[in-house]
Protein backbone atom coordinates (compact mmCIF):
# COMPACT_ATOMS: atom_id res chain seq x y z
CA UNK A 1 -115.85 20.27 63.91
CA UNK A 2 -119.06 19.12 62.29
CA UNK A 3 -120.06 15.40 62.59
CA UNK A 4 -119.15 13.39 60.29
CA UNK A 5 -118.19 9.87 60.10
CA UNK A 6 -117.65 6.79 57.57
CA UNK A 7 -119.94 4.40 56.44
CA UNK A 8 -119.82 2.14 53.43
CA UNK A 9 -119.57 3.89 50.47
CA UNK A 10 -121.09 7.21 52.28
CA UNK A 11 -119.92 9.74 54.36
CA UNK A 12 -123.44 11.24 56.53
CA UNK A 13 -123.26 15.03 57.63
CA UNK A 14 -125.45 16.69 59.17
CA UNK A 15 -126.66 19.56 56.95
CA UNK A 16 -127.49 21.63 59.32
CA UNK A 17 -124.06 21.78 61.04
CA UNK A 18 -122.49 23.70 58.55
CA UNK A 19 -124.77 25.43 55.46
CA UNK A 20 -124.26 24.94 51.65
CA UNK A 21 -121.92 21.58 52.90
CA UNK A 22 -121.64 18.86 49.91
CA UNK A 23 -120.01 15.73 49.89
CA UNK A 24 -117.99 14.09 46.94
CA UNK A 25 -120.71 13.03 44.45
CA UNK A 26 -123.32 15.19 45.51
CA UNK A 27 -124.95 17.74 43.43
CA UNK A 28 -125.12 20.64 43.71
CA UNK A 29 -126.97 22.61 41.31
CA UNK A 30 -128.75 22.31 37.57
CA UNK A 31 -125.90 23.19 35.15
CA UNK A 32 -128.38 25.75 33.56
CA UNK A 33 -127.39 28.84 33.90
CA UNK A 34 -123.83 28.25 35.86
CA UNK A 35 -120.62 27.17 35.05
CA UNK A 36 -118.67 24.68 36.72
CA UNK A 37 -115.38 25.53 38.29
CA UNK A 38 -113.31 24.49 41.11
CA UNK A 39 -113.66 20.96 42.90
CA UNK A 40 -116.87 20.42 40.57
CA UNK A 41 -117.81 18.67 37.60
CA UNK A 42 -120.61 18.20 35.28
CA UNK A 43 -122.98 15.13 35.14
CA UNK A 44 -126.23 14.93 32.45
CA UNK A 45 -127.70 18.40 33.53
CA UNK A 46 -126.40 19.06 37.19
CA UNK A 47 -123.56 20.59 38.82
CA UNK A 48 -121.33 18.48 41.26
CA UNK A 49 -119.33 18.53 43.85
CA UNK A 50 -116.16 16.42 43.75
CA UNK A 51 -114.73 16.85 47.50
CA UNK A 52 -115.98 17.41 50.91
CA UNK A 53 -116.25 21.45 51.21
CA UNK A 54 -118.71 24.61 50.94
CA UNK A 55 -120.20 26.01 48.15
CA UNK A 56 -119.10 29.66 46.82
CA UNK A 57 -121.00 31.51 43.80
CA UNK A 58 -119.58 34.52 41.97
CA UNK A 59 -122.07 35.42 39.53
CA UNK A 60 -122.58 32.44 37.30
CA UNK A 61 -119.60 30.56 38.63
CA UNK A 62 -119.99 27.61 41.19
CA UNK A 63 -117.13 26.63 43.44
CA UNK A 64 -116.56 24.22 46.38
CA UNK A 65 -114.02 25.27 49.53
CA UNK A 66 -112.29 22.27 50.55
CA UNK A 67 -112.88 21.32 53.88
CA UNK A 68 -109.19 20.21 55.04
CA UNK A 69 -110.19 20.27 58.39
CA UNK A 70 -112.21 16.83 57.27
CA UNK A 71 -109.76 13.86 59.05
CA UNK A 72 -110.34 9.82 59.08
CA UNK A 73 -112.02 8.62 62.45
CA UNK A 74 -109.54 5.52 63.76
CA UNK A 75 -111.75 2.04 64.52
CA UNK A 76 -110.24 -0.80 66.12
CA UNK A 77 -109.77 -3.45 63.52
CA UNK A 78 -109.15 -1.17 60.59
CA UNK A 79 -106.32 -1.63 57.99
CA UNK A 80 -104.47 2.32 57.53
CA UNK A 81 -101.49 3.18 55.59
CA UNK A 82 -99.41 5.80 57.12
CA UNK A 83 -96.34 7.35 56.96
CA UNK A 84 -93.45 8.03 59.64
CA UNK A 85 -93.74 11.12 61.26
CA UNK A 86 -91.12 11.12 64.33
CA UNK A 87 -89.21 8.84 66.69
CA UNK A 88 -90.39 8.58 70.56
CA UNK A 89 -89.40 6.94 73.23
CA UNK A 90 -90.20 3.57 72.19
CA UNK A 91 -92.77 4.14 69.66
CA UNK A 92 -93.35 5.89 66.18
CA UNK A 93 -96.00 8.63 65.73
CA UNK A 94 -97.94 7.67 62.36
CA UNK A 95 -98.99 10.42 60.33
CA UNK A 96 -102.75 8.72 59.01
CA UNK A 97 -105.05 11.74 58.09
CA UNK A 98 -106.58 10.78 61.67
CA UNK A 99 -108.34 13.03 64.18
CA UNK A 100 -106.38 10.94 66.68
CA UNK A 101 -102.80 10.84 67.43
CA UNK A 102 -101.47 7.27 65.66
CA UNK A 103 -98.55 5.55 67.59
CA UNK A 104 -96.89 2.32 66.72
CA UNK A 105 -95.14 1.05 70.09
CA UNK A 106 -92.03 -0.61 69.59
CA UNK A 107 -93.37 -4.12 71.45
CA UNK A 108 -96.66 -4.33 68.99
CA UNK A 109 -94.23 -4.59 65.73
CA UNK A 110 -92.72 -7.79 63.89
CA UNK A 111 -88.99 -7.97 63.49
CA UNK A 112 -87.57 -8.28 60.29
CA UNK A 113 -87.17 -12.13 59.31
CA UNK A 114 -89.06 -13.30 62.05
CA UNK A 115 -85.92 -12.03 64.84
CA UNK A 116 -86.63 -13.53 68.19
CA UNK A 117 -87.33 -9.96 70.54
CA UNK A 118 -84.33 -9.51 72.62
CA UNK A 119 -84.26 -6.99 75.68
CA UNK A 120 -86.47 -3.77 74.64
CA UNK A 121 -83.48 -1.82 75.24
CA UNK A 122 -81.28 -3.40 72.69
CA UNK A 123 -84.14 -3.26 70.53
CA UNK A 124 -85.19 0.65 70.96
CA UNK A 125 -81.42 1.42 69.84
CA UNK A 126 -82.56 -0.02 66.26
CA UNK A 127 -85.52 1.64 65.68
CA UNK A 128 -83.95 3.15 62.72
CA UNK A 129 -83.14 0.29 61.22
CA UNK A 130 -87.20 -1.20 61.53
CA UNK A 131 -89.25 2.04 60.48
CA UNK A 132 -87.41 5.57 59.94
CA UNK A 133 -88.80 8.97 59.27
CA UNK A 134 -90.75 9.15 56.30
CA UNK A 135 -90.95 5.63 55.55
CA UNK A 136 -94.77 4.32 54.65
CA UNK A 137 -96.34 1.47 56.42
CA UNK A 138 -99.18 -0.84 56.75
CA UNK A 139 -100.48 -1.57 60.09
CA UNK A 140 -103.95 -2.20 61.88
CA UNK A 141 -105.58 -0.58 64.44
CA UNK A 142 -105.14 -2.35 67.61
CA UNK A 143 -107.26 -0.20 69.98
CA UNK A 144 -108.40 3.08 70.33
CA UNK A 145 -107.68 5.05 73.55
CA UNK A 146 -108.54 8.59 74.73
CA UNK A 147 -106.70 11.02 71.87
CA UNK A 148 -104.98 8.16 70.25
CA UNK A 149 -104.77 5.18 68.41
CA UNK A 150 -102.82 1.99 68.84
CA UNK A 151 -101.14 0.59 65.67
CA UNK A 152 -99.91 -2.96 65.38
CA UNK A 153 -97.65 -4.49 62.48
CA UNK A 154 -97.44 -8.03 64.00
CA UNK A 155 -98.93 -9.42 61.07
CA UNK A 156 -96.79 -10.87 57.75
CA UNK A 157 -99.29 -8.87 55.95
CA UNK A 158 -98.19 -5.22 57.33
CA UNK A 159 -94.93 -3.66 57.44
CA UNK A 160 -92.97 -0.95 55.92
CA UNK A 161 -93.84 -0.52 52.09
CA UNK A 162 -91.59 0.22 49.53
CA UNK A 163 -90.71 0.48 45.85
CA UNK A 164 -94.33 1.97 45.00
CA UNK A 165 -96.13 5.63 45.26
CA UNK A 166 -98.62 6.57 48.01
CA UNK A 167 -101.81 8.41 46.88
CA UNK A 168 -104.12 10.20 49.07
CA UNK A 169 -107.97 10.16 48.24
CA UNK A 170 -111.11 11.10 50.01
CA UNK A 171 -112.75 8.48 52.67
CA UNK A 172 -115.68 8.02 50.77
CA UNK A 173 -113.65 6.51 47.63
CA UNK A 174 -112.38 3.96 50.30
CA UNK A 175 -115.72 2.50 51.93
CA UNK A 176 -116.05 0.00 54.03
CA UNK A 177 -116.90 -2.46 51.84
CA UNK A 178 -113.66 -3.37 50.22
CA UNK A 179 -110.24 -5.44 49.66
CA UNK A 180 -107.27 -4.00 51.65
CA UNK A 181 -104.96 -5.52 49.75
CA UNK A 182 -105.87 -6.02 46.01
CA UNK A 183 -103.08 -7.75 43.51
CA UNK A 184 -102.77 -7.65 39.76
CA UNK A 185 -99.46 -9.61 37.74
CA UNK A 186 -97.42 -5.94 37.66
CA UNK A 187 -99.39 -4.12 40.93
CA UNK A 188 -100.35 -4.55 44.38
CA UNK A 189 -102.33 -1.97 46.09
CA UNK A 190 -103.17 -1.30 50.18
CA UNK A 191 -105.81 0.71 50.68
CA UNK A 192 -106.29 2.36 53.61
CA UNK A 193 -109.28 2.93 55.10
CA UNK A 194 -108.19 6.16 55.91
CA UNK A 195 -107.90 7.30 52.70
CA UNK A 196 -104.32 6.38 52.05
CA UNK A 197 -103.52 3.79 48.56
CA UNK A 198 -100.02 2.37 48.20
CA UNK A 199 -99.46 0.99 44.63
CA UNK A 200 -96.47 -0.72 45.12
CA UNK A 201 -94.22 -2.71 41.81
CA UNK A 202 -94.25 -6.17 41.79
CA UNK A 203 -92.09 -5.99 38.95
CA UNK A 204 -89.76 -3.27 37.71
CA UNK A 205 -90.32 -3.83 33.76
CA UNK A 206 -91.58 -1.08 32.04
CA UNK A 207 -95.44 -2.59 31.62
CA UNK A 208 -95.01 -1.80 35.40
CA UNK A 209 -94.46 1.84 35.28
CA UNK A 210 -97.04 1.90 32.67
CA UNK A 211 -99.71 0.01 34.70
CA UNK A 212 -98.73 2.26 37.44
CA UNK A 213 -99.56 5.51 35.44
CA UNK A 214 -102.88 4.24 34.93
CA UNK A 215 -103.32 3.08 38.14
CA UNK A 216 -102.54 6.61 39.59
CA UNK A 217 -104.72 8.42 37.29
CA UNK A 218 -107.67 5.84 37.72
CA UNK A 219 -107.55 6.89 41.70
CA UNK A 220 -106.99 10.67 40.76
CA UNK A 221 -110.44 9.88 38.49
CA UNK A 222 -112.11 8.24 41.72
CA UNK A 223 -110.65 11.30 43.48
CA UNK A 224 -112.52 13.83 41.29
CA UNK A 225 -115.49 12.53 40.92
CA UNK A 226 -116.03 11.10 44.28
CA UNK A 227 -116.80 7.49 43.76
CA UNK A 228 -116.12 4.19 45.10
CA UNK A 229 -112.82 2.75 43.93
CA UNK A 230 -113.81 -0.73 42.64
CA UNK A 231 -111.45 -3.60 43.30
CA UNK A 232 -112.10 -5.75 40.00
CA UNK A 233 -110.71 -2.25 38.05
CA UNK A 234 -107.71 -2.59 40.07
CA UNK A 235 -107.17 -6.12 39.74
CA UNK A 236 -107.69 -5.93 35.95
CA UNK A 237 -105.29 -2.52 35.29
């Protein structure tokens, strides 16, 4: 894999890794003389690219591959929304977008209302009942070991997330440089630093749903075009 890694509002590559490799944002050619297509966009007179992938040509027509093989690099301290992938042996794998393997032991999570721990066996027979397959969460990175990374939800801020869509956009629209949690009066948003939003209801009125459409196509914008999501857009939506 080539390397690539996170910082601020960037993502650096080294170009000679992998030939005709462009980054969200980056252009890519003059628009004279060649149409946009695929994963690309027009801006004043250029051509570019709006994810992480390699160009193609045919004839006129300029295209960018994907690059799915592209995955969020866990750092101890870091705020990730991720979703239940399977049940363990005392733990829950997190599926993150991460090139590590994301676990969630049962002894580094908070028990509903604040339940004094009783004996880890009692406990690992209700795993269901704290975070089930499928269901999205909020949790920080505790530590990073060889192939993995150590979740913790022992926080009032993390947890399981509900009553809201998740929306998956690339790691440079994320940063470093931003809110994790952002609120509005109808919204509240986690963003990930792996590239994962939650916009979650605060209300369920109908100027909810509404804000929520617009919040979703504001990140699918961000998405496209491969900028920075801004947190005073969010908080004014």
């Amino acid at each position: 894999m080539f390397p690539v890694r996170r910082y601020g509002h960037h993502i650096l590559k080294n170009y000679s890794a992998v030939p005709n490799m462009f980054i969200p944002g980056e252009k890519v050619c003059d628009i004279e003389d060649s149409i946009y297509s695929h994963n690309t966009y027009p801006h004043n007179t250029s051509i570019h690219s709006s994810v992480l992938g390699t160009l193609t040509r045919i004839n006129k027509l300029v295209m960018i591959e994907p690059c799915t093989r592209y995955r969020y690099i866990p750092l101890a301290g870091d705020i990730i929304v991720g979703r239940v992938a399977m049940l363990s042996v005392k733990r829950w794998k997190i599926e993150a977008n991460a090139q590590l393997e994301c676990i969630l032991n049962l002894t580094t999570i908070a028990l509903p209302d604040n339940a004094q721990r009783r004996k880890l066996e009692q406990d690992e027979m209700l795993m269901h009942s704290f975070f089930d397959v499928d269901d999205v969460l909020v949790a920080e990175i505790q530590k990073v070991n060889v192939g993995s990374a150590v979740l913790s939800t022992r926080n009032e801020r993390y947890g399981k997330l509900t009553n809201g869509v998740l929306k998956i956009v690339p790691l440079c629209a994320v940063g470093s440089y931003r809110s994790s949690f952002v609120e509005n009066e109808q919204l509240r948003f986690v963003v990930g630093a792996n590239g994962y939003v939650f916009i979650q209801l605060r209300k369920n009125e109908a100027v909810g749903y509404a804000k929520m459409v617009a919040a979703v196509q504001y990140l699918d914008k961000c998405a496209a075009q491969g900028c920075a999501i801004d947190d005073k857009i969010l908080e004014s939506l």
